[in-house]
Each structure stands twice: as structure tokens, then as C-alpha cells.
Protein backbone atom coordinates (compact mmCIF):
# COMPACT_ATOMS: atom_id res chain seq x y z
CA UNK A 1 0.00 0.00 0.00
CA UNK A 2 2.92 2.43 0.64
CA UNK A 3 4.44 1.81 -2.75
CA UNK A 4 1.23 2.77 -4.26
CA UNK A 5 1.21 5.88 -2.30
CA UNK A 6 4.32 6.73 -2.93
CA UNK A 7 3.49 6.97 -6.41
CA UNK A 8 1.13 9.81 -6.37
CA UNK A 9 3.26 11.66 -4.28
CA UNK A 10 4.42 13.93 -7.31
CA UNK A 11 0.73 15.39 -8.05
CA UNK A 12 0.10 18.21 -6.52
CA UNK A 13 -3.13 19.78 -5.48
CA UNK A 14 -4.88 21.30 -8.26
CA UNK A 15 -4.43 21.75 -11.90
CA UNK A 16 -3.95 25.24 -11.98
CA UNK A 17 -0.41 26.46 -12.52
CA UNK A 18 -0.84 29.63 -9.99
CA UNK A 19 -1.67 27.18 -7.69
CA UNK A 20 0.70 25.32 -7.46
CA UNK A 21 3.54 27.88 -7.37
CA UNK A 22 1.87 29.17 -4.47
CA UNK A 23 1.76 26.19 -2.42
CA UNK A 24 5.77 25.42 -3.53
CA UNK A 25 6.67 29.01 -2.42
CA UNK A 26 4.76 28.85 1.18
CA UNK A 27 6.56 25.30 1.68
CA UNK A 28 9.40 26.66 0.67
CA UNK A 29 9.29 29.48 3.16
CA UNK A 30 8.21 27.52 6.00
CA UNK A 31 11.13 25.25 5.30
CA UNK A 32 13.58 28.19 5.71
CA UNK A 33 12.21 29.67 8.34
CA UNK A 34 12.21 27.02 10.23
CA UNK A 35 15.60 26.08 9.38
CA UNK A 36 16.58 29.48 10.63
CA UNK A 37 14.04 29.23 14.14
CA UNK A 38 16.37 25.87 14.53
CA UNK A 39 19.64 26.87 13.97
CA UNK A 40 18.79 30.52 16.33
CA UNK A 41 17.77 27.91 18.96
CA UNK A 42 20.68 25.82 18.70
CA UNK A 43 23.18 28.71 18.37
CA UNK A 44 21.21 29.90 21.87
CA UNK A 45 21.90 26.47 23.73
CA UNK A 46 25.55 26.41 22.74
CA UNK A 47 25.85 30.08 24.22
CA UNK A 48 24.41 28.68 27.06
CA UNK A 49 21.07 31.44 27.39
CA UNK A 50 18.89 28.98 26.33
CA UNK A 51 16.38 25.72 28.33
CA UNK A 52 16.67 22.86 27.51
């Protein structure tokens, strides 16, 4: 059942082109940003100011 759902996992939402892009440039930027929120966070517990 994965391997069949692993298949579609290239469509994307809708057919419309605009649509798409959107939804690639929000995941894009919530990739980043949390890329960034983790490395500020890590950079914090190494300096020792942050709980954990």
C-alpha cells in the first residue's frame, strides 16, 4: 500500500499552474524559516542562554 502511495506523491493539489507555485513558495518558506528558528535555537543552547 505504501508503494502505491508513494506513487502519487508527485501530483500536486490542483491543476492550476498559480496554484501550485503558491503552495511550492509557502513550503518553501516555511522550510527556511524554520531552518533558521532551529539553527537561532541551537546557536542559543551552545551560548548557554537557552532551556533545555
Amino acid at each position: 500500500k505504501q508503494q502505491v502511495l508513494d506513487l502519487h506523491a508527485d501530483r500536486m493539489s490542483t491543476h492550476h499552474m498559480a496554484s501550485n507555485q503558491l503552495r511550492l513558495w509557502l513550503s518553501a518558506f516555511a522550510y527556511l524559516l524554520m531552518e533558521r528558528v532551529r539553527t537561532l535555537g541551537l546557536i542559543s543552547i551552545v551560548r548557554g542562554s537557552g532551556t533545555a
